[in-house]
C-alpha atoms as a PDB file:
ATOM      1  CA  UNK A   1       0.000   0.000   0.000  1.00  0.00           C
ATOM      2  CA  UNK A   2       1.211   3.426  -0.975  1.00  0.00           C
ATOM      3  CA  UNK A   3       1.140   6.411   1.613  1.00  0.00           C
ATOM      4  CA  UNK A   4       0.493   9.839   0.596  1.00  0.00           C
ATOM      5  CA  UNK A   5       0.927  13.123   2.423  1.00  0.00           C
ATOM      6  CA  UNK A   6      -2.220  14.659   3.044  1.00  0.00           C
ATOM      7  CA  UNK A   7      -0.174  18.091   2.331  1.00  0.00           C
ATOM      8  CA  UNK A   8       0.539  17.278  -1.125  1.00  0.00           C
ATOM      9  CA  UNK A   9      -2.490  19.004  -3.437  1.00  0.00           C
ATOM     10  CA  UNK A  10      -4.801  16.368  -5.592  1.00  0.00           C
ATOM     11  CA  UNK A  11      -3.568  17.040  -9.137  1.00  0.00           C
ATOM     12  CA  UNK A  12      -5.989  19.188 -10.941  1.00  0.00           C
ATOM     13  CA  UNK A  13      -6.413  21.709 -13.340  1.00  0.00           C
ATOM     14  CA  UNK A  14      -3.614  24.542 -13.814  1.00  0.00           C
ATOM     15  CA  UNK A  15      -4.682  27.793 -12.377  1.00  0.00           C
ATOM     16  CA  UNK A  16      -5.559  29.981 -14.831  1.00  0.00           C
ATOM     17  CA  UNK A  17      -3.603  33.124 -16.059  1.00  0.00           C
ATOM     18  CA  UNK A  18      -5.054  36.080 -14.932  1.00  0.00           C
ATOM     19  CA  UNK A  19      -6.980  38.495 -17.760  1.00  0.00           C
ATOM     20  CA  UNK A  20      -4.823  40.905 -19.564  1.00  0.00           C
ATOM     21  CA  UNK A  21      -5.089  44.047 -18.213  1.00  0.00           C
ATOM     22  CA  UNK A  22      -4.461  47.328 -20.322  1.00  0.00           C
ATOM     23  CA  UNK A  23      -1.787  49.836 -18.931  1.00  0.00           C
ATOM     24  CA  UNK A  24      -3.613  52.885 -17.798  1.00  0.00           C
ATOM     25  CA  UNK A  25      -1.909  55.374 -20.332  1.00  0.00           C
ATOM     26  CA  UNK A  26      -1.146  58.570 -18.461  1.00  0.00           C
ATOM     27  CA  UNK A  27      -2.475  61.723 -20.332  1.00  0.00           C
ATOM     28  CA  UNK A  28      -1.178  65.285 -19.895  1.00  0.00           C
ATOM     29  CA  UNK A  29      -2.680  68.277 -20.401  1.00  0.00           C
ATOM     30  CA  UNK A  30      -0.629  70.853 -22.323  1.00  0.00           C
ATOM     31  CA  UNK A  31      -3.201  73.741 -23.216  1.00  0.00           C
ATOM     32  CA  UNK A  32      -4.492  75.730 -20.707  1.00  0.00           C
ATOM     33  CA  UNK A  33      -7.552  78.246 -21.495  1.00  0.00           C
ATOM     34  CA  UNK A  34      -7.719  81.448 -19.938  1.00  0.00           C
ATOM     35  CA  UNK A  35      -9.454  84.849 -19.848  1.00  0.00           C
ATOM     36  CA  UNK A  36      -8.260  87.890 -19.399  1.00  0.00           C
ATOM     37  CA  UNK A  37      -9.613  90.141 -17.204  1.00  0.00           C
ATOM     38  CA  UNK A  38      -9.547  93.216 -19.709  1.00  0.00           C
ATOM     39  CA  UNK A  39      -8.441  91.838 -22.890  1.00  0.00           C
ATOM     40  CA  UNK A  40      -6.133  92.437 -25.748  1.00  0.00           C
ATOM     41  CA  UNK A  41      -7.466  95.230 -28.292  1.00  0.00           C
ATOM     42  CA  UNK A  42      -6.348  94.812 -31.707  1.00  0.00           C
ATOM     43  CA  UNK A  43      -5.467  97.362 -34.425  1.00  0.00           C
ATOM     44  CA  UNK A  44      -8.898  97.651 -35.040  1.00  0.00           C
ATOM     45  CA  UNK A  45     -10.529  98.306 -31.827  1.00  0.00           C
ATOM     46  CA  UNK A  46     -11.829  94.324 -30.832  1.00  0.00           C
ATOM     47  CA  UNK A  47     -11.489  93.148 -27.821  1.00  0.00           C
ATOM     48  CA  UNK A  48      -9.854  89.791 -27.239  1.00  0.00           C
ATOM     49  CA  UNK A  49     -10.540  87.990 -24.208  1.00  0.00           C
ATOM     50  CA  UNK A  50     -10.494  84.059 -24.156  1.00  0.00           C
ATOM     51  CA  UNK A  51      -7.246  82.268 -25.493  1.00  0.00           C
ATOM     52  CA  UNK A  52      -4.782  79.079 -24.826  1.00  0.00           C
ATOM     53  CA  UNK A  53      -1.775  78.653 -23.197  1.00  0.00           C
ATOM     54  CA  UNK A  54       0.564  76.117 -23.716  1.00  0.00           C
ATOM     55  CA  UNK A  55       2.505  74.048 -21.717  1.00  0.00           C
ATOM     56  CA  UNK A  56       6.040  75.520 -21.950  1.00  0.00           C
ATOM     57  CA  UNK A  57       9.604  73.735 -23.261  1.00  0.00           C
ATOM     58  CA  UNK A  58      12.758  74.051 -22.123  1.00  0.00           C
ATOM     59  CA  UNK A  59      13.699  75.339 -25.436  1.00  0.00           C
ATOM     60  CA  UNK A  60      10.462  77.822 -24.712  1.00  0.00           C
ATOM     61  CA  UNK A  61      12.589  78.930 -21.976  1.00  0.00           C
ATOM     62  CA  UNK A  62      16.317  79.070 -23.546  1.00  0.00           C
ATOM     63  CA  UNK A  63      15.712  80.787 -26.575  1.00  0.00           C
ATOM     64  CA  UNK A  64      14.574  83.973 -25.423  1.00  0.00           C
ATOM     65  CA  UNK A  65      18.371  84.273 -23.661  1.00  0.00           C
ATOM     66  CA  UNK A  66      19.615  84.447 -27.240  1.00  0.00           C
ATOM     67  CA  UNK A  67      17.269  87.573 -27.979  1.00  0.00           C
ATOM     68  CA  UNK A  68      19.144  91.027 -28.253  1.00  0.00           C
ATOM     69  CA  UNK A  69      16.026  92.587 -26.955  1.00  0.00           C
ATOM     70  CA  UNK A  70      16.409  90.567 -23.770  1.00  0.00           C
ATOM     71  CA  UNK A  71      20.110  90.640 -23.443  1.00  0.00           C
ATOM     72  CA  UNK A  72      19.874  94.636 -23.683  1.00  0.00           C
ATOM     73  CA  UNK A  73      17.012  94.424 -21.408  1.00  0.00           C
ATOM     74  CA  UNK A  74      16.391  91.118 -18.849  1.00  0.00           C
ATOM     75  CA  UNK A  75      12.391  92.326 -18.581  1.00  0.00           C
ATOM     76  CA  UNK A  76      11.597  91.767 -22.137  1.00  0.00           C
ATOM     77  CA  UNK A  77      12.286  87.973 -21.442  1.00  0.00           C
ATOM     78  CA  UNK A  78       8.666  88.051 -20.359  1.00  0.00           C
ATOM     79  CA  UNK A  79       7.294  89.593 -23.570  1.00  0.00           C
ATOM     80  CA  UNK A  80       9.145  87.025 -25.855  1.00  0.00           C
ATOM     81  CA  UNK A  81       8.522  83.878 -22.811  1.00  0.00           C
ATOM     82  CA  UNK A  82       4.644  85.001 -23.165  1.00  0.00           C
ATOM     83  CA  UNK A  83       4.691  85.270 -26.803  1.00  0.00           C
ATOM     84  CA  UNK A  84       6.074  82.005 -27.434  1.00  0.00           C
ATOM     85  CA  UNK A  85       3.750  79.541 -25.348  1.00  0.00           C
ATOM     86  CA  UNK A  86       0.396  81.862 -26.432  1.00  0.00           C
ATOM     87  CA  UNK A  87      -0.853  80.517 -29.024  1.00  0.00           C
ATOM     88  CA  UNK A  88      -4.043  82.193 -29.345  1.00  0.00           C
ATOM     89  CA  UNK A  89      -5.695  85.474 -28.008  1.00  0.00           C
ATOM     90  CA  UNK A  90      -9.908  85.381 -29.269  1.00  0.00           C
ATOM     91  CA  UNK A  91      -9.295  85.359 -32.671  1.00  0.00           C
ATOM     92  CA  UNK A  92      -5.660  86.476 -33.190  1.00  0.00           C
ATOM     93  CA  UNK A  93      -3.192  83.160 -33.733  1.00  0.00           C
ATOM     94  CA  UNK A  94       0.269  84.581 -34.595  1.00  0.00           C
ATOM     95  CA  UNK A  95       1.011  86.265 -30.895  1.00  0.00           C
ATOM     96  CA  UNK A  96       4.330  87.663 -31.039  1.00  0.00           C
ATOM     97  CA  UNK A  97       5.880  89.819 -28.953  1.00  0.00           C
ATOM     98  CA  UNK A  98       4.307  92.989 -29.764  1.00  0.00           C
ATOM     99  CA  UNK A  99       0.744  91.769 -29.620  1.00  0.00           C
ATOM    100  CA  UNK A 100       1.887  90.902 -25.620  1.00  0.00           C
ATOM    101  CA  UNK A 101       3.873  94.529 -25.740  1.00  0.00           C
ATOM    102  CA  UNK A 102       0.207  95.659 -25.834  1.00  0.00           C
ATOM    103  CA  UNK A 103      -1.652  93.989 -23.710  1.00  0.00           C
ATOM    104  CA  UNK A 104      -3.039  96.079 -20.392  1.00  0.00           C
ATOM    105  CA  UNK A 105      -0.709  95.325 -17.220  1.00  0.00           C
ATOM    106  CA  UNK A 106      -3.337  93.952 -15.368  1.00  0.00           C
ATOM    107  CA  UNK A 107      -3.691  91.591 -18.394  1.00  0.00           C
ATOM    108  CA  UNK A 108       0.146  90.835 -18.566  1.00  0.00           C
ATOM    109  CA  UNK A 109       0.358  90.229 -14.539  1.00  0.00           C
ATOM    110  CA  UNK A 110      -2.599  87.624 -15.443  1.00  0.00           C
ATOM    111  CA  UNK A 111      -0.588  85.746 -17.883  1.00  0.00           C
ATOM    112  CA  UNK A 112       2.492  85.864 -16.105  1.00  0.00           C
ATOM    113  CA  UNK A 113       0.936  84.144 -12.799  1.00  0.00           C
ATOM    114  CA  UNK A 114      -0.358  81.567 -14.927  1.00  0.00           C
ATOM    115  CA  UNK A 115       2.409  80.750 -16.731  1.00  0.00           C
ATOM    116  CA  UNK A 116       4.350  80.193 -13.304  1.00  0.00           C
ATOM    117  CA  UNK A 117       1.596  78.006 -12.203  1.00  0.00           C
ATOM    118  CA  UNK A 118       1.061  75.455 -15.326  1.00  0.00           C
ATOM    119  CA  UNK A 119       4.519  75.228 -15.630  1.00  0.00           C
ATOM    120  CA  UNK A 120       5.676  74.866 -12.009  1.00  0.00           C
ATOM    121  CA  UNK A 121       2.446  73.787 -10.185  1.00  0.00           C
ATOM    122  CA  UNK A 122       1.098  71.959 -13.102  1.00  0.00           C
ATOM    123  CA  UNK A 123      -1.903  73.656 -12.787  1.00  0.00           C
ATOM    124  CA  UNK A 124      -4.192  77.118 -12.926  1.00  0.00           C
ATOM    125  CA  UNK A 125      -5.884  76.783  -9.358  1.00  0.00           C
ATOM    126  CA  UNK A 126      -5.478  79.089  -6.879  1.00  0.00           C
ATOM    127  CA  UNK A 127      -6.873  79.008  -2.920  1.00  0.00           C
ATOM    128  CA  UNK A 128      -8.774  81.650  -1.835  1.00  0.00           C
ATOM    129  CA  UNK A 129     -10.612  82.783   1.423  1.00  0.00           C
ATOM    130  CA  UNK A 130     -14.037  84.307   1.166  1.00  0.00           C
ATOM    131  CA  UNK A 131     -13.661  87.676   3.048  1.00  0.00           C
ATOM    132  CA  UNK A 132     -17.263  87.310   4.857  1.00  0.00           C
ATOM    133  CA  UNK A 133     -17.010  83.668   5.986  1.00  0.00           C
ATOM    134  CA  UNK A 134     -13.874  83.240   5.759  1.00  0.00           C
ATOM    135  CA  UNK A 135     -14.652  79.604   3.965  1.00  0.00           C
ATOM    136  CA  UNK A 136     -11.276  78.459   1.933  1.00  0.00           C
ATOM    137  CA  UNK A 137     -11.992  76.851  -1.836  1.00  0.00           C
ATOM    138  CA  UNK A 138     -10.237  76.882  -4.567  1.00  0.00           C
ATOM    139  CA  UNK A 139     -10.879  78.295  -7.843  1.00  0.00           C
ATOM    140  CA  UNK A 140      -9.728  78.050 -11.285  1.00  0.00           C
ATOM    141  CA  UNK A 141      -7.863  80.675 -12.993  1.00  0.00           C
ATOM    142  CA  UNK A 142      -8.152  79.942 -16.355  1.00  0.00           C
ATOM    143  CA  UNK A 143     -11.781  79.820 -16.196  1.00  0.00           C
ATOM    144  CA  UNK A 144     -14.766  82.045 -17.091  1.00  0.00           C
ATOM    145  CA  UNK A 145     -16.916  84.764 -15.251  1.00  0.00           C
ATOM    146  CA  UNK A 146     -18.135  84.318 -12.190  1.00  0.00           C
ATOM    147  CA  UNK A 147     -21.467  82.070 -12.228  1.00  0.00           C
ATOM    148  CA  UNK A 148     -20.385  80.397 -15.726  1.00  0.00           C
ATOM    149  CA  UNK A 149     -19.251  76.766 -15.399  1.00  0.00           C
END
């Protein structure tokens, strides 16, 4: 008579292979839309005030360095920074530097906060504290009017 170990597992069926699950793909977000809170006015008196931000390189950032308007002048590096990662204002698509040279400063302070927080915070919200309630939420910078979703 044969003895076997009671630890030893009946032979069976192999386990079966567990389903083939798809890698999650990771997506990022490289345009940003924002309003400005005045607006650009073009050579013909429209007001521009919705456009898209990009996400910026690091050739975004390097090339500007090589501009003589920026070497004679460190400030401009904002124009040219701005006017490269821009890529629309309303209905104007080529934004170069002197469509940015004209924009209001409240307008160019806008765009220059955002900038700093897609590309260093990765993204345009900001916390704020109701001054009545003091109740802290967050809002979105790039986003529309008070009220509109």
């Amino acid at each position: 008579m044969r003895r076997t170990s009671s630890l030893v597992p009946p032979p069976g069926p192999e386990p079966a292979e567990p389903p083939a699950v798809a890698p999650r793909r990771e997506t990022l977000r490289t345009e940003f839309p924002f309003e400005l809170p005045r607006g650009y006015v073009d050579g013909s008196g429209t007001v521009h005030r919705d456009g898209v931000m990009r996400l910026a390189t690091a050739r975004d950032e390097l090339v500007p360095l090589r501009d003589d308007r920026v070497r004679e002048n460190p400030a401009y590096l904002t124009v040219v920074l701005l006017s490269r990662v821009i890529t629309r204002i309303g209905t104007v698509v080529d934004v170069h530097p002197g469509v940015v040279e004209d924009l209001f400063a409240s307008d160019l302070a806008f765009l220059q906060d955002m900038y700093r927080r897609v590309n260093s915070e990765g993204h345009t919200r900001a916390s704020v504290v109701c001054p009545e309630c003091r109740h802290r939420f967050a809002v979105d910078l790039a986003g529309g009017r008070l009220g509109e979703s």
